[in-house]
N, C-alpha and C. Protein backbone atom coordinates (compact mmCIF):
# COMPACT_ATOMS: atom_id res chain seq x y z
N UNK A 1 -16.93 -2.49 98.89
CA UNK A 1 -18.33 -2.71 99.07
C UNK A 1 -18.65 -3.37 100.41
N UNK A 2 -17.68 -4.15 100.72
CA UNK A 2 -17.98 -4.88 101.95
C UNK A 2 -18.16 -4.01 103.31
N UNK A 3 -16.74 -2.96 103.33
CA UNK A 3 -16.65 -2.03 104.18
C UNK A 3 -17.90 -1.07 104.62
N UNK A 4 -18.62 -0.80 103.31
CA UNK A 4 -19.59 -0.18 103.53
C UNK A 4 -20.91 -0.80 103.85
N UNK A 5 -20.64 -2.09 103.73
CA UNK A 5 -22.37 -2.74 104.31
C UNK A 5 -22.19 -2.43 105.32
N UNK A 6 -20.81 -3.04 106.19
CA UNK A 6 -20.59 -2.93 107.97
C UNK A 6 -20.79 -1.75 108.30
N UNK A 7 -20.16 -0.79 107.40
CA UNK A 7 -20.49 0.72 108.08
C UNK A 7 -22.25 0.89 108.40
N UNK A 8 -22.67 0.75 107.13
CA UNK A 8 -24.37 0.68 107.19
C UNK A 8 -24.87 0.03 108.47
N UNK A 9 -24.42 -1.00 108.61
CA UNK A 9 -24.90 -2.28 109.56
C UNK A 9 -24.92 -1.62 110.79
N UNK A 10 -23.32 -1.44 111.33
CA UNK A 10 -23.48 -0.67 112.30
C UNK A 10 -23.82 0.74 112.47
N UNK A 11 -24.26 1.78 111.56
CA UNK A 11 -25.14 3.06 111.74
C UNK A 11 -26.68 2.45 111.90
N UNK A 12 -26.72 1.40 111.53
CA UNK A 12 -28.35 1.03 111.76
C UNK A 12 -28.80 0.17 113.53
N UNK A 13 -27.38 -0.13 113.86
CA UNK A 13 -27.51 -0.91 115.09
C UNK A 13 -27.14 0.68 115.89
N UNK A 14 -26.51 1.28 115.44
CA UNK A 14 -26.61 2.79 116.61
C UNK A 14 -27.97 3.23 116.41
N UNK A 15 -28.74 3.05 115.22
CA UNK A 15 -30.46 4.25 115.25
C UNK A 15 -31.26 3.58 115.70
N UNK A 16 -31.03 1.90 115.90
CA UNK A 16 -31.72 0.78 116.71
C UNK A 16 -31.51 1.34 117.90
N UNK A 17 -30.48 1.07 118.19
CA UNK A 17 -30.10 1.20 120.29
C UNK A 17 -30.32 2.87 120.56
N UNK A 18 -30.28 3.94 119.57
CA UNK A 18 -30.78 5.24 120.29
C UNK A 18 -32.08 5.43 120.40
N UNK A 19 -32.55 4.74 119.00
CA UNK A 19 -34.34 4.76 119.10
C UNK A 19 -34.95 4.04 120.59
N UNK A 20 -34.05 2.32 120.71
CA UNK A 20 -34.59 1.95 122.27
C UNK A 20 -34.73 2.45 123.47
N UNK A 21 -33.39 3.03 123.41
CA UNK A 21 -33.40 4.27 124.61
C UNK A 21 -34.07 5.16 124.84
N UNK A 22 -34.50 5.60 123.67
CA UNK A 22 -35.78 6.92 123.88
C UNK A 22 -36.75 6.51 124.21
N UNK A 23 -37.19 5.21 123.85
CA UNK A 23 -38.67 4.42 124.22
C UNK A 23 -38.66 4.39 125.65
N UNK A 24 -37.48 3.61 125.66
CA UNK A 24 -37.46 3.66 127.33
C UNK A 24 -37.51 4.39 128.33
N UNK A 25 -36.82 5.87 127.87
CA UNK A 25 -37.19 6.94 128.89
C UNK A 25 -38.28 7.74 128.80
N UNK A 26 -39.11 8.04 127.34
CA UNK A 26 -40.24 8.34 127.76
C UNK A 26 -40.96 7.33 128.53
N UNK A 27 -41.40 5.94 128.53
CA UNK A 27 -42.05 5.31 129.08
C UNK A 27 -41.93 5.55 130.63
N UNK A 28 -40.28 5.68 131.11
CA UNK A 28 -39.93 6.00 132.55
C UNK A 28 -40.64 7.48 132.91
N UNK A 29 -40.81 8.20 132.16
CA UNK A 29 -41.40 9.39 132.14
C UNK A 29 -42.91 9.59 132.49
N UNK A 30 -43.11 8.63 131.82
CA UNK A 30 -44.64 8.93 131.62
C UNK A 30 -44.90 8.27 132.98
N UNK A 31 -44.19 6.78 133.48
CA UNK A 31 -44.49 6.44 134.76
C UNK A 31 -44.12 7.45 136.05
N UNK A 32 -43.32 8.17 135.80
CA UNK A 32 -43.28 8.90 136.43
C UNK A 32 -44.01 10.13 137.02
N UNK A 33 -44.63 10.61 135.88
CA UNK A 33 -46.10 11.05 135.61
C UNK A 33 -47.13 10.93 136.33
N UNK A 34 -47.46 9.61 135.82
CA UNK A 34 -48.69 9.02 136.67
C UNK A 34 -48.66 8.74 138.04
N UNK A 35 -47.55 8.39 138.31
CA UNK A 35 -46.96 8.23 139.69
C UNK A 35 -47.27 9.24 140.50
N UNK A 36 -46.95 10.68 140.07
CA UNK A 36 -46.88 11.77 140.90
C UNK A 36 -48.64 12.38 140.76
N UNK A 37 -49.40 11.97 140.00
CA UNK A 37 -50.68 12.09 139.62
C UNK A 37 -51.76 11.20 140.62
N UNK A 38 -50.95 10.56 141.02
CA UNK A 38 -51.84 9.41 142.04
C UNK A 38 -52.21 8.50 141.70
N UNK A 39 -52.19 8.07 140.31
CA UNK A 39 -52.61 6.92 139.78
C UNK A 39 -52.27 5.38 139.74
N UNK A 40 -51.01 5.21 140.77
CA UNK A 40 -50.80 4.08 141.20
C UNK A 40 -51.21 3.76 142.58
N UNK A 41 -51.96 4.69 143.62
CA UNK A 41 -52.06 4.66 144.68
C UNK A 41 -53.58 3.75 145.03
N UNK A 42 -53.47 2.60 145.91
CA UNK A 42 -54.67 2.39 145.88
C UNK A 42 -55.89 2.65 146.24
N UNK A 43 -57.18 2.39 145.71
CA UNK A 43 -58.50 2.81 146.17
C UNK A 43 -58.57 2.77 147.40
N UNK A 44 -59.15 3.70 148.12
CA UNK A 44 -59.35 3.78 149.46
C UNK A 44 -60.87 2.61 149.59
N UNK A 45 -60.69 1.73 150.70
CA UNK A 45 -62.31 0.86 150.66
C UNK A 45 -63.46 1.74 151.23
N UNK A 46 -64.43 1.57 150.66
CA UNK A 46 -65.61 2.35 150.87
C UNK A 46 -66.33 1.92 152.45
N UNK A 47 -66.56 3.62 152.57
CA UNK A 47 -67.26 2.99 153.94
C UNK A 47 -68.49 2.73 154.33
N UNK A 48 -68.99 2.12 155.21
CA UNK A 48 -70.53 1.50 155.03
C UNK A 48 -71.17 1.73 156.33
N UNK A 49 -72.70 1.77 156.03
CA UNK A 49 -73.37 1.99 157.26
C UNK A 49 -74.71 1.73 157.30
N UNK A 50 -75.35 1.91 158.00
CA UNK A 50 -77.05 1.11 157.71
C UNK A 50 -77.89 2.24 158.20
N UNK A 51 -78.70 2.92 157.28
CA UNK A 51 -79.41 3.54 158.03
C UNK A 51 -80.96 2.46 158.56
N UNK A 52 -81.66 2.74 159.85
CA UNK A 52 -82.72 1.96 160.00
C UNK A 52 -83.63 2.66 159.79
N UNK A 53 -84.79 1.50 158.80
CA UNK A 53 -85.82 1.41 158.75
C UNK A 53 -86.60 1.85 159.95
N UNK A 54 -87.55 2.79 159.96
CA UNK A 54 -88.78 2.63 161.57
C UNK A 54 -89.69 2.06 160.99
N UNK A 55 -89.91 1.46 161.10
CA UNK A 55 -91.52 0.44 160.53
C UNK A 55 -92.28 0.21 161.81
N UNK A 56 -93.77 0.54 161.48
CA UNK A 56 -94.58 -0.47 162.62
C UNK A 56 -95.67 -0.51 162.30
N UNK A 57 -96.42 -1.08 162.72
CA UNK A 57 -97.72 -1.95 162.79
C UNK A 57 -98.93 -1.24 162.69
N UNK A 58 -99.53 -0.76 161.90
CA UNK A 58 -100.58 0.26 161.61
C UNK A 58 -101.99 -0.83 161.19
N UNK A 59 -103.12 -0.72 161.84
CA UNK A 59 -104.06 -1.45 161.57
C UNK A 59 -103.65 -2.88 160.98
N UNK A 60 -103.03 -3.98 161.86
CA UNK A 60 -102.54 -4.99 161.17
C UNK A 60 -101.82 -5.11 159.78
N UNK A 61 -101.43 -3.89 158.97
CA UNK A 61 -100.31 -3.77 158.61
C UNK A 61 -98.70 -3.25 158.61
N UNK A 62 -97.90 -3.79 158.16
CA UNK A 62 -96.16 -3.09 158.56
C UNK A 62 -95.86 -1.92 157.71
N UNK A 63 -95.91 -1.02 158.29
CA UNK A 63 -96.10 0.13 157.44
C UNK A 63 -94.12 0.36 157.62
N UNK A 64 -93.02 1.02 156.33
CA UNK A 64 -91.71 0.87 156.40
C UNK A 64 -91.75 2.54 155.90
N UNK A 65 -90.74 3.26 156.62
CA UNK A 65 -90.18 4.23 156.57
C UNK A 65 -89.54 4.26 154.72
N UNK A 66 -88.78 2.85 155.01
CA UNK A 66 -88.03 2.84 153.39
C UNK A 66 -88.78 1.92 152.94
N UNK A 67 -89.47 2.40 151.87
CA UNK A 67 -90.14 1.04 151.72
C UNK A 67 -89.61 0.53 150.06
N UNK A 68 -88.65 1.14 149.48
CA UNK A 68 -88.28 0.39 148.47
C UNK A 68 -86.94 0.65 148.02
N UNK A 69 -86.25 0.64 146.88
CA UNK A 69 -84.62 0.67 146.54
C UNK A 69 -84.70 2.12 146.55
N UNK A 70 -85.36 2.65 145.73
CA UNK A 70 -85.11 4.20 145.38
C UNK A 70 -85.14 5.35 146.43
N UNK A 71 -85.93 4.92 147.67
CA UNK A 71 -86.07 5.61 148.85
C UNK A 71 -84.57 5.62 149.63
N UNK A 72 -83.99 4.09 149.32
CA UNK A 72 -82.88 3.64 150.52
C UNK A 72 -81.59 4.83 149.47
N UNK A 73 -81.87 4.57 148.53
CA UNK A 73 -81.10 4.99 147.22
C UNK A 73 -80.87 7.11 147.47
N UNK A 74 -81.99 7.53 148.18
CA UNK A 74 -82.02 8.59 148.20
C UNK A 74 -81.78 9.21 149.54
N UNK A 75 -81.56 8.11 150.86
CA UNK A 75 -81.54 8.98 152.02
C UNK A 75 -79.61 8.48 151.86
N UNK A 76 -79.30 7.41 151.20
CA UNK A 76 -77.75 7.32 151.30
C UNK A 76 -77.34 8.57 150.63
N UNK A 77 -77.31 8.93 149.42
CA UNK A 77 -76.86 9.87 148.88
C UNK A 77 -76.84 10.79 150.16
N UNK A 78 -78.37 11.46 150.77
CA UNK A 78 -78.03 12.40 151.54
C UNK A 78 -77.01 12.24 152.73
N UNK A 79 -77.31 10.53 152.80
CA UNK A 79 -76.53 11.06 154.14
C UNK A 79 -74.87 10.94 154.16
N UNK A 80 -74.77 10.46 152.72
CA UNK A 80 -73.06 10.24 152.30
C UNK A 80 -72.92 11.75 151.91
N UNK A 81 -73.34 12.75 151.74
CA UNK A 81 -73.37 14.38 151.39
C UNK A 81 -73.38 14.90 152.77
N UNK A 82 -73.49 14.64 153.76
CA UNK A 82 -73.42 15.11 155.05
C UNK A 82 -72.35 14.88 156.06
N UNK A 83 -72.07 13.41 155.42
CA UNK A 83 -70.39 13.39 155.83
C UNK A 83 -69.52 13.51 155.19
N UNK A 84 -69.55 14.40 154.48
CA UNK A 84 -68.61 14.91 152.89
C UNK A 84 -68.11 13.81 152.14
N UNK A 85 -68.46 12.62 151.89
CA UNK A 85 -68.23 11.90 150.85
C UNK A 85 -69.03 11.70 149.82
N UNK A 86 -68.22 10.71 149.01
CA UNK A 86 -68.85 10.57 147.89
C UNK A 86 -69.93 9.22 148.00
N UNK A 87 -71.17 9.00 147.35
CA UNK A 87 -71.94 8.02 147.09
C UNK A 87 -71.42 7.05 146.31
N UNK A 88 -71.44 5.61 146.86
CA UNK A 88 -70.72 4.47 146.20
C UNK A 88 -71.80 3.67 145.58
N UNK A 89 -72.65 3.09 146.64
CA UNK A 89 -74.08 2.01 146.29
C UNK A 89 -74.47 2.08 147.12
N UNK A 90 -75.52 0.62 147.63
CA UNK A 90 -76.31 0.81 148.47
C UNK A 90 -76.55 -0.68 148.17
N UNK A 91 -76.97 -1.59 149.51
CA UNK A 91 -77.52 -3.32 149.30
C UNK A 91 -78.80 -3.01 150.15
N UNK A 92 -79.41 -3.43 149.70
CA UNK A 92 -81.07 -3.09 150.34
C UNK A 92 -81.89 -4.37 149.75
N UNK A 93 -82.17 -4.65 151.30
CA UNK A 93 -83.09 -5.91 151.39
C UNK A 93 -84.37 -5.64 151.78
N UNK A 94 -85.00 -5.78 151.10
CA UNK A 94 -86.69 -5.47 151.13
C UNK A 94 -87.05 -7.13 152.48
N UNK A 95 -88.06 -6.59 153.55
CA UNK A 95 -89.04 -7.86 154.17
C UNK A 95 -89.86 -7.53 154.34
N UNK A 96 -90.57 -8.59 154.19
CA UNK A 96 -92.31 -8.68 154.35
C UNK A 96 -92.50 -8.40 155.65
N UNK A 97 -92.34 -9.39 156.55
CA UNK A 97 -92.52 -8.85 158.27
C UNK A 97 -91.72 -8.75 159.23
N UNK A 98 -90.43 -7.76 158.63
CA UNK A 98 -89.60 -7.06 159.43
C UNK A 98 -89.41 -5.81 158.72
N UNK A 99 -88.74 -4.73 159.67
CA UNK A 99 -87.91 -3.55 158.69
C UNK A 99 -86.96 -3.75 157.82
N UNK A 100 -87.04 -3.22 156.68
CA UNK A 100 -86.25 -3.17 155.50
C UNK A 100 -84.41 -3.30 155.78
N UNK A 101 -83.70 -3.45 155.31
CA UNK A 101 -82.38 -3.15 155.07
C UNK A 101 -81.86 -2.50 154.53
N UNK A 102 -80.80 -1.26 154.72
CA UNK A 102 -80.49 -0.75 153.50
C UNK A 102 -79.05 -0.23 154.48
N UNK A 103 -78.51 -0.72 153.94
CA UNK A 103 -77.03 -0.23 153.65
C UNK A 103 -75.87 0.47 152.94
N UNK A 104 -75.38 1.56 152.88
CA UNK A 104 -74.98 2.75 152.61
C UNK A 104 -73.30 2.43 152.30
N UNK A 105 -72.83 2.91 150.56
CA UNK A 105 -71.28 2.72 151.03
C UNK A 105 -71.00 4.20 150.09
N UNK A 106 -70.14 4.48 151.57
CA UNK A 106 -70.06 6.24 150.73
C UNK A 106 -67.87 5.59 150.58
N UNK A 107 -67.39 6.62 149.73
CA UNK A 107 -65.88 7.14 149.85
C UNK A 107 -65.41 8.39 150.14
């Protein structure tokens, strides 16, 4: 009886250590995978640019080319589509008595 626990014991420490091994090489696998997929490679940083506001002075008021988010929001898109990238955001600073801000980050 004894003989046969050890036998047991050790057939269960071989389906232990073959089962680990398999874990391990699919996991190496799958990194390997992703690896060749690009998915460890890092983000490229986005690039940025300002388009300007023309604003000027119309009957004592500042009249702005961009005059709010959704405008700045819509000439980036175009103009990140013109240098074949992709649209990232946009930081746009609204002023009272200067031209607007709006800054463009395409990838």
């Amino acid at each position: 009886m004894v003989k046969k626990k050890r036998r047991n014991e050790k057939n269960l420490t071989s389906v232990y250590l073959l089962f680990g091994v398999g874990v391990i090489l699919v996991l190496v696998l799958i990194g390997l995978f992703m690896g060749s997929w690009g998915l460890f490679e890092p983000k490229e940083e986005a690039q940025n640019f300002y388009i300007i506001d023309k604003c000027a002075i119309v009957m004592g008021n500042l009249i702005h080319q961009i005059r709010d988010n959704g405008e700045c929001h819509i000439k980036c898109i175009n103009e990140c589509g013109l240098l074949d990238l992709d649209f990232d955001h946009i930081e746009f600073l609204g002023k009272n008595n200067d031209c607007n801000d709006c800054k463009c980050f395409c990838n």
